[in-house]
Every structure is written in C-alpha cells, then in structure tokens.
Protein backbone atom coordinates (compact mmCIF):
# COMPACT_ATOMS: atom_id res chain seq x y z
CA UNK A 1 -134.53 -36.20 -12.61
CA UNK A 2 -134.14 -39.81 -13.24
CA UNK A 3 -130.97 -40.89 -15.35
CA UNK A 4 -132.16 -44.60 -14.87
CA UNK A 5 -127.87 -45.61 -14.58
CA UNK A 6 -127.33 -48.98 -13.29
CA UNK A 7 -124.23 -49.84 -11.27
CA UNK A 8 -122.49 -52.27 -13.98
CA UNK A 9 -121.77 -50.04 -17.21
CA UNK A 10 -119.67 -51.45 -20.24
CA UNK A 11 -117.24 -48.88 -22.16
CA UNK A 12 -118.30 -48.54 -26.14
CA UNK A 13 -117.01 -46.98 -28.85
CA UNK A 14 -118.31 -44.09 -30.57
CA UNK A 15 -119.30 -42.99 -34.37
CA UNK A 16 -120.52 -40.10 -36.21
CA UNK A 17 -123.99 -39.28 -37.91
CA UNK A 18 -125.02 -39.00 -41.52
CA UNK A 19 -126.29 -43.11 -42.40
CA UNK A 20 -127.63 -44.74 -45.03
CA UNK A 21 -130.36 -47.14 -45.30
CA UNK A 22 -127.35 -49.69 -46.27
CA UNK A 23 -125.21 -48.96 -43.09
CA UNK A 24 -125.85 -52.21 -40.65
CA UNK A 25 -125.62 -51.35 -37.19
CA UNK A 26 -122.96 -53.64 -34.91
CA UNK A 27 -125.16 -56.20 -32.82
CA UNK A 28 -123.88 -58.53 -30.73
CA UNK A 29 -122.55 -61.79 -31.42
CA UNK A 30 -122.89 -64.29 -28.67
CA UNK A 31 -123.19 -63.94 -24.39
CA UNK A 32 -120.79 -64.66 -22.07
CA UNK A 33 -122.81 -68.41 -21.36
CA UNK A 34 -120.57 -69.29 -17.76
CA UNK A 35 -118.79 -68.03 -15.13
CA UNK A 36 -115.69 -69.56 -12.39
CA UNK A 37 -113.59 -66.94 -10.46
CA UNK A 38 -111.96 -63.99 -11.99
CA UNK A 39 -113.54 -63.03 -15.26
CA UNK A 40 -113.24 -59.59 -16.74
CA UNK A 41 -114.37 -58.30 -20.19
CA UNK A 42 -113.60 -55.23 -21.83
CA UNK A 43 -117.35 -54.70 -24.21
CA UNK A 44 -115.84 -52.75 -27.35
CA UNK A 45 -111.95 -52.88 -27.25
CA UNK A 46 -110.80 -50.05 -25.45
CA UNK A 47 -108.62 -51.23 -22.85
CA UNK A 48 -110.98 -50.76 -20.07
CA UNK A 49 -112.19 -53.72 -18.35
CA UNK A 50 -115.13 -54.47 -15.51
CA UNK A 51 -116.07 -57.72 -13.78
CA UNK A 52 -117.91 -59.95 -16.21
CA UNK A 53 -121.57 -61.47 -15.14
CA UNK A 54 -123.01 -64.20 -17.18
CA UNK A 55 -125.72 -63.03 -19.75
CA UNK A 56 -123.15 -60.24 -20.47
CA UNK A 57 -123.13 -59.58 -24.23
CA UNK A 58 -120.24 -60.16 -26.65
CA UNK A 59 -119.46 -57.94 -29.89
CA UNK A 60 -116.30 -58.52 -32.38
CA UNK A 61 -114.02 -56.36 -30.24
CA UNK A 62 -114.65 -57.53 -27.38
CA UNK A 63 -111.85 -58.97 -24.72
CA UNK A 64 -112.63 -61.49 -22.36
CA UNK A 65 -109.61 -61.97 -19.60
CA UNK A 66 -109.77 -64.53 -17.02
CA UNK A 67 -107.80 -64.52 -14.01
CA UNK A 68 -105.38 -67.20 -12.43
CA UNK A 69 -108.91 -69.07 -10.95
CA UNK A 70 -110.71 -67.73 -13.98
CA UNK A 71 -112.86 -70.18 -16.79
CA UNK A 72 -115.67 -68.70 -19.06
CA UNK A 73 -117.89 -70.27 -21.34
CA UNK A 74 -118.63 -68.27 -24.14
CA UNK A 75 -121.52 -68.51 -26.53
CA UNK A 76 -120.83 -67.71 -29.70
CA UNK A 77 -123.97 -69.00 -32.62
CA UNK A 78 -124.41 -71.99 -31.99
CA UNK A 79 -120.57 -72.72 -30.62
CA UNK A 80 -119.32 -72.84 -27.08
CA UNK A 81 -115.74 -71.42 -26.51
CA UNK A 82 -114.13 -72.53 -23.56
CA UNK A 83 -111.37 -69.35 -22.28
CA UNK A 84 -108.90 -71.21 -19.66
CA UNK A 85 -107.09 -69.42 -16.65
CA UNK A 86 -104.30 -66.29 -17.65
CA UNK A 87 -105.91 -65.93 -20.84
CA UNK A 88 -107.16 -63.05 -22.74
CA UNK A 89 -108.81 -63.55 -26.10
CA UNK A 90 -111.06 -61.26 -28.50
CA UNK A 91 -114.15 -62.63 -29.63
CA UNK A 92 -113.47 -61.48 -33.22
CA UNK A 93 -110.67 -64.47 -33.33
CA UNK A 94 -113.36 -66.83 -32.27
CA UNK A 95 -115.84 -65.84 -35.33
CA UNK A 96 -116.50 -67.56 -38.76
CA UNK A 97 -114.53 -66.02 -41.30
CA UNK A 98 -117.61 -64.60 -42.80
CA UNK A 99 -118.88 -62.62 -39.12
CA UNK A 100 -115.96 -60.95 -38.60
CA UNK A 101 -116.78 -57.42 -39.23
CA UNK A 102 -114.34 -54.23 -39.06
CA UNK A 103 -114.51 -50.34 -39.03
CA UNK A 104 -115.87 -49.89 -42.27
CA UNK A 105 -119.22 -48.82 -40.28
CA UNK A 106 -117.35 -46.01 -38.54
CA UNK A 107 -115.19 -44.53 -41.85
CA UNK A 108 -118.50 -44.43 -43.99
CA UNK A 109 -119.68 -42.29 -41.17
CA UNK A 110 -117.24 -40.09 -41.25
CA UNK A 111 -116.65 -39.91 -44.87
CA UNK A 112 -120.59 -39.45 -45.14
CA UNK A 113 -120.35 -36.21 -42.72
CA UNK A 114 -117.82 -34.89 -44.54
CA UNK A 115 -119.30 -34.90 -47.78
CA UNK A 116 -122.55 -33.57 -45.90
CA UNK A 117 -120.62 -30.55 -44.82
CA UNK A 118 -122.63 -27.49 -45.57
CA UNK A 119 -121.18 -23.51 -45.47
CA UNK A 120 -120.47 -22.04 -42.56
CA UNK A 121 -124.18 -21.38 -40.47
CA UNK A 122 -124.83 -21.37 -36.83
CA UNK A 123 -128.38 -21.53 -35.98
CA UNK A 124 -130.19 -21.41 -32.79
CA UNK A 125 -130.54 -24.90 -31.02
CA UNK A 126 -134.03 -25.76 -31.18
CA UNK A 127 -135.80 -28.97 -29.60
CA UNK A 128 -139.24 -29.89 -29.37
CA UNK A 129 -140.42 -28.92 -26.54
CA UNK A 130 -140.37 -25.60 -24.11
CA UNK A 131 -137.14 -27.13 -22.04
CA UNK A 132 -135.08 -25.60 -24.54
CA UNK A 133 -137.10 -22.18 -24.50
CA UNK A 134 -136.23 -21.51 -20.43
CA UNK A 135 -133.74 -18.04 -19.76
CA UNK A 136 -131.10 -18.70 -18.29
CA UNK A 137 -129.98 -16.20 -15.47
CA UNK A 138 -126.15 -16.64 -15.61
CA UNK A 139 -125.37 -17.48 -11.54
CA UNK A 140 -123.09 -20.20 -12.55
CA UNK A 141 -122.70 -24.55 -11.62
CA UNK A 142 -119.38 -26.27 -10.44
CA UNK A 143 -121.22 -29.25 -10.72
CA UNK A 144 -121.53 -28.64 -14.72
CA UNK A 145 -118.16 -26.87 -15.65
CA UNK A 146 -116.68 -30.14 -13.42
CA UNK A 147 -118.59 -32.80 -15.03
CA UNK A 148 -117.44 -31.13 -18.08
CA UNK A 149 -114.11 -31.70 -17.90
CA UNK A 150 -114.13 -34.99 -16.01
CA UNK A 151 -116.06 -36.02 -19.49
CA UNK A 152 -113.50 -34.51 -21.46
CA UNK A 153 -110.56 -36.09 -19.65
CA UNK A 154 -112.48 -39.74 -19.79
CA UNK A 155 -113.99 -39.96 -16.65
CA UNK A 156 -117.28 -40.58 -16.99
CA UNK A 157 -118.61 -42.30 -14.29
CA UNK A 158 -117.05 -39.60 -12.19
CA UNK A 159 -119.11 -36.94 -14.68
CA UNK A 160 -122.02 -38.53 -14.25
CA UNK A 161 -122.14 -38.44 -10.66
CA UNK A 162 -121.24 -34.78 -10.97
CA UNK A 163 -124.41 -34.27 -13.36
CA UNK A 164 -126.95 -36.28 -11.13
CA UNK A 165 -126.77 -33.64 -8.71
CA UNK A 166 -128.12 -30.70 -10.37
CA UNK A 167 -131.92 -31.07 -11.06
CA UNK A 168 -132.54 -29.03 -14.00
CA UNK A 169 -136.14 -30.53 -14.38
CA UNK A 170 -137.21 -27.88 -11.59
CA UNK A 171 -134.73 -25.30 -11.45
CA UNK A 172 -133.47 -24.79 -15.03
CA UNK A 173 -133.45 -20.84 -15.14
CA UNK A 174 -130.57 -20.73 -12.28
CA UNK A 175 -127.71 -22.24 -13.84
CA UNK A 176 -125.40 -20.41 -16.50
CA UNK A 177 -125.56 -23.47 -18.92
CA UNK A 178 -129.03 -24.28 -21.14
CA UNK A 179 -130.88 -27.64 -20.00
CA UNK A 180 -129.74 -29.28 -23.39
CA UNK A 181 -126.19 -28.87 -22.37
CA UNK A 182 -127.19 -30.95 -19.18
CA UNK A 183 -128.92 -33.63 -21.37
CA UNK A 184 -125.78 -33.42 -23.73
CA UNK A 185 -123.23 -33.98 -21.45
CA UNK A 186 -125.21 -37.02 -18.99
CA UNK A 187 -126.18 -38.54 -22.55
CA UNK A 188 -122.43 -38.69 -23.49
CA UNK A 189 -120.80 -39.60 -20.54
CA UNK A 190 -123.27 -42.57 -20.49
CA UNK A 191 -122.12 -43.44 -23.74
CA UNK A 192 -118.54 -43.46 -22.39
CA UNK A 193 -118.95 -45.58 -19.32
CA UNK A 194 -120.84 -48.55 -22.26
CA UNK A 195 -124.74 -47.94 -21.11
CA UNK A 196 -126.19 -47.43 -24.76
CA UNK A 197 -129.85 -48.27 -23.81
CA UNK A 198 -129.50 -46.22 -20.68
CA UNK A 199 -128.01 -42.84 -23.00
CA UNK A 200 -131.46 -43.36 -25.28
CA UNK A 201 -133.80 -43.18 -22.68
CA UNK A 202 -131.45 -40.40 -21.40
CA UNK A 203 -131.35 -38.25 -24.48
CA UNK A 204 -135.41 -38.86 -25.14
CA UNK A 205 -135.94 -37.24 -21.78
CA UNK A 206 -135.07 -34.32 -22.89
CA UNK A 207 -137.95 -34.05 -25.02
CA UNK A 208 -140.10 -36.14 -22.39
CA UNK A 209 -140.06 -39.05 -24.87
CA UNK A 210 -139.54 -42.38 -25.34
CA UNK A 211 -136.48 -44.04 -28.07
CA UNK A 212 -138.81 -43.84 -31.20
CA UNK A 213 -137.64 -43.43 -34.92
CA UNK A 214 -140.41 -41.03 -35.96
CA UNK A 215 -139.58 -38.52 -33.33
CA UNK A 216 -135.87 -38.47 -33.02
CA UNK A 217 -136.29 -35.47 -35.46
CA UNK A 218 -137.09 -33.13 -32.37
CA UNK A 219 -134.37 -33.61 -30.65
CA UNK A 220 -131.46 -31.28 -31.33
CA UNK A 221 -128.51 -31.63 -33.07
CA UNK A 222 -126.07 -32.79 -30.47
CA UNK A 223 -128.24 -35.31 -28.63
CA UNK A 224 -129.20 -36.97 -32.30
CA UNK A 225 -125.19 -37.19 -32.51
CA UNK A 226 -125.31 -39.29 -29.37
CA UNK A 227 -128.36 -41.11 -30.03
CA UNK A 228 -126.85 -42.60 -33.63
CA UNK A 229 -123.97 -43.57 -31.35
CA UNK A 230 -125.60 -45.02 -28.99
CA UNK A 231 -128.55 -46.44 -30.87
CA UNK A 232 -125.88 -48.24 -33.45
CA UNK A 233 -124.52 -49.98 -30.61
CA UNK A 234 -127.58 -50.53 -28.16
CA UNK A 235 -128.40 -52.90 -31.48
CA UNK A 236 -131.00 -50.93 -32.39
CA UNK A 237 -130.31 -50.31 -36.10
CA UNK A 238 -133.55 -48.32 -36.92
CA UNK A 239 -133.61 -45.96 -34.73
CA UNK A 240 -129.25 -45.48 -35.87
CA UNK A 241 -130.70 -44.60 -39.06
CA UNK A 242 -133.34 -41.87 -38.00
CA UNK A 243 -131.12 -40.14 -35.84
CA UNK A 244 -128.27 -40.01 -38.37
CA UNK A 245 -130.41 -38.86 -41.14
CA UNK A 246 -128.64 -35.75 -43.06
CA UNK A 247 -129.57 -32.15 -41.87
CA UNK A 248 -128.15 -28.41 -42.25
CA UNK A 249 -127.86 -28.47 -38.90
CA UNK A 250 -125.39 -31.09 -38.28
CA UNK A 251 -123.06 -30.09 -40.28
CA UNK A 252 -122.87 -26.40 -38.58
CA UNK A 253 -119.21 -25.62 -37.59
CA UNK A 254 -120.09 -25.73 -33.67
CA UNK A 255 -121.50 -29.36 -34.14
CA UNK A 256 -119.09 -30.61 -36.23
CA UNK A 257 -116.78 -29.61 -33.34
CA UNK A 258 -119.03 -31.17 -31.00
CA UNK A 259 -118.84 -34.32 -33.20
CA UNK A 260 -115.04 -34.43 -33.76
CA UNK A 261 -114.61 -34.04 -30.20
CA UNK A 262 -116.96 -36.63 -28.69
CA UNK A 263 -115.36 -38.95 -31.33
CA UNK A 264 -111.67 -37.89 -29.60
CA UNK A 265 -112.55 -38.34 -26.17
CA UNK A 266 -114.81 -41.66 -26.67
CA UNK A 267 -111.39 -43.18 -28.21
CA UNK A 268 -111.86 -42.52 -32.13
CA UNK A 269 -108.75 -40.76 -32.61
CA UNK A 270 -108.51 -41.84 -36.19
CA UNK A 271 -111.87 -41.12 -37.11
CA UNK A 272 -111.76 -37.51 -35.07
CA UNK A 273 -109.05 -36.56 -37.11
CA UNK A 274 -110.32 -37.91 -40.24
CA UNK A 275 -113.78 -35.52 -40.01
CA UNK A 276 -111.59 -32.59 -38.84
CA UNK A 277 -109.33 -33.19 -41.65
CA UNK A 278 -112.39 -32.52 -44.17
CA UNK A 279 -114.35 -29.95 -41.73
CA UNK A 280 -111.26 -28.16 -42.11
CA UNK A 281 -110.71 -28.14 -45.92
CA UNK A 282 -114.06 -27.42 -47.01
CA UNK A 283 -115.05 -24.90 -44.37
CA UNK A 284 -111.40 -22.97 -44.48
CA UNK A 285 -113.17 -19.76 -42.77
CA UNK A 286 -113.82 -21.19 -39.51
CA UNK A 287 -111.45 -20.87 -36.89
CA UNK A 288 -111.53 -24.46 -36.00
CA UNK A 289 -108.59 -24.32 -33.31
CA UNK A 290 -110.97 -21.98 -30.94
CA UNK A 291 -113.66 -24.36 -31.97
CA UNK A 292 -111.61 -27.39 -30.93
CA UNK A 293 -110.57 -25.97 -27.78
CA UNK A 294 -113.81 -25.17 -26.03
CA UNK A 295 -115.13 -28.94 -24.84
C-alpha cells in the first residue's frame, strides 16, 4: 500500500463538515522567498515547528522563527518581509488590513453541523467499492490499536509509521478492525503531521480514486470528514465543498463523535466543545460520555 508521505510534513489545523457554497476555503498567502541559517516555521499556529525550506508556503497563522544565524525573506503579494535573527513573527501581522482573515471559517462549520444534527440513527458504513464489504475474522493488530492511540495522544508521525506496516490492500480479512478504519486513521494522522495533499490522495485510495468533487460522495462518512479538512486547507476549495455537503449520515451520533474528537486531538478545543455542546442538547438520548471515550 502506498501512503505517498514525504519526509517534511507541516502541522494544520482541523475543521468540521457541513459548507456552503459561500464558505471560502483558507489558501495561502505568500512563500517563504529566502533562506540563511536557522529558520523554522510553524504552518497553521499550533506551536509545533519544523525546519523551514524556501518555496515553503505561508497562511495567516503561520510563525516563522529564525535562529541566532537565522534571516528569511518572506513573500507576501507583491511585498518582501525581511525576519532578522531571534525573531519570531506571524504572517497575519504582516498582512493588509483587508487579508487578514480569522476563525469565522471554522465556527460556521461547527454551527452548520449542529444545526444539521439529525435523530439519533446509526447506519452501516458503506463506501463505494467492495473494500468495505471484506469479513473480518477478529485475530487482532498491535500495529492498529497502537497507531490508535499514538493518534489520539498527538503523535502522528509516530502513528503513521505504525499504520504503514500493516498492508490491508492484500490481507484485509485478518485483522479485527475494517479496512476503512485503516484508511481513517492514516488519513487523519496525515492531517495532523500538516500533509493535506498527501491525506486526499490517502483517503481517495480507499475507494481506488483520485481527489475529484463528483465522487467524494462514495466515500464514507468519516474519510469525507477528513477530506473537507484537509481539502479546505490543501487550498482546494471545491473539492471542501463536495465533501462537506450535508448528509443523514454525518450527523449520526458515532460520527459526530468521530468529528468532535478529531477536532480535540488536531488542536480545536474550542470548536470540539462547541459541536459537543449542541450534539449533546439536541440528541439528549445518546450516551455521549461512552461515545467520547472510545477514540
């Protein structure tokens, strides 16, 4: 099984599904242009930083930190910003007033999803093609149930490696977990480590596809969660848009759970509690602590 991961991965935040036609995806606002010495950048804000290469691309939260022989040239429209040794700065300070964008994106997400919510209904996962079809034969993985909670816990490039070793492309009716759950968890923990366009082609594997718009409706619900993630911030606005369109099944109490927890461990604590907040008043039969509990 090919997971196409490269070496360099940037951390990026995460969102939740149910857009609108009028929801812009976050694109990136400038490259980092130059390079001297020690220059670090953390992609989307979350305190997590890897060595910087020139090319790299810039959003509004990003941090750029240069070290005591560190310069960087960055290249923001049509400006060049010039970062000095010992300094950290966030590109959003170096926009025109009028670029700097916020979280509004993420909290009509949220707010969309939770108006979306439907009655309590679990329904069968079902993807389009015969992957998701194979009996499983209950023998058990470490590799899974470790990559599992490495992901929960934040350690995804750890999870990753975990995942890469079980090849559920040829033996996927020996392992207590369904092949979705593989794709799943490898799609997310991509997400984590900042490899958006690597996650897509990751999550369109499953149904031997490639990132298209028209047939993001076959994949199931927990991989179209990760591809409106990772599609909004791979730039790729269209495709955000497919993938979050509206659907019974997304708003199933298992998913939702799914959802709220991605959201926690990919850094959205705010927004995680905001969806569980409404999952939780308007579907008050669900036993949402068990829910919550299982990653």
């Amino acid at each position: 099984m090919s997971t196409r991961h490269t070496a360099r991965t940037t951390l990026l935040l995460a969102t939740g599904l149910f857009l609108t036609a009028a929801l812009a995806a976050q694109t990136p606002v400038g490259t980092v242009h130059t390079i001297t010495g020690l220059v670090e950048i953390d992609a989307f804000g979350a305190n997590r930083f890897i060595r910087a290469q020139e090319g790299d691309r810039l959003y509004g939260d990003t941090v750029v930190r240069t070290g005591p022989d560190g310069r960087a040239t960055l290249l923001i429209g049509d400006e060049q910003h010039e970062v000095p040794p010992r300094t950290a700065v966030t590109v959003a300070s170096l926009l025109p007033e009028d670029r700097r964008a916020d979280r509004g994106f993420l909290r009509r997400l949220i707010q969309g999803i939770s108006e979306a919510i439907a009655p309590p209904r679990e329904a069968p996962v079902a993807a389009g093609t015969d992957r998701a079809s194979v009996a499983d034969q209950r023998v058990g993985s470490a590799d899974f149930d470790n990559a599992r909670a490495l992901a929960a816990d934040g350690r995804f490039d750890e999870a990753i490696d975990s995942l890469a070793r079980i090849d559920v492309d040829i033996w996927p009716w020996v392992y207590e977990f369904t092949v979705e759950e593989h794709y799943v968890y490898l799609t997310l923990a991509l997400i984590g480590t900042g490899d958006p366009q690597e996650a897509l082609y990751h999550a369109f594997d499953f149904i031997m596809a490639m990132p298209k718009p028209e047939i993001v409706g076959r994949l199931s619900p927990r991989l179209r969660f990760l591809v409106a993630i990772a599609a909004d911030r791979a730039g790729e606005p269209e495709l955000a848009l497919a993938a979050a369109e509206p659907s019974a099944e997304l708003s199933t109490p298992a998913n939702l759970a799914f959802a709220i927890r991605s959201l926690r461990v990919l850094g959205y604590a705010e927004e995680a509690a905001s969806l569980e907040a409404g999952a939780r008043a308007q579907l008050p039969g669900t036993d949402w602590d068990e829910l919550l509990a299982a990653w």
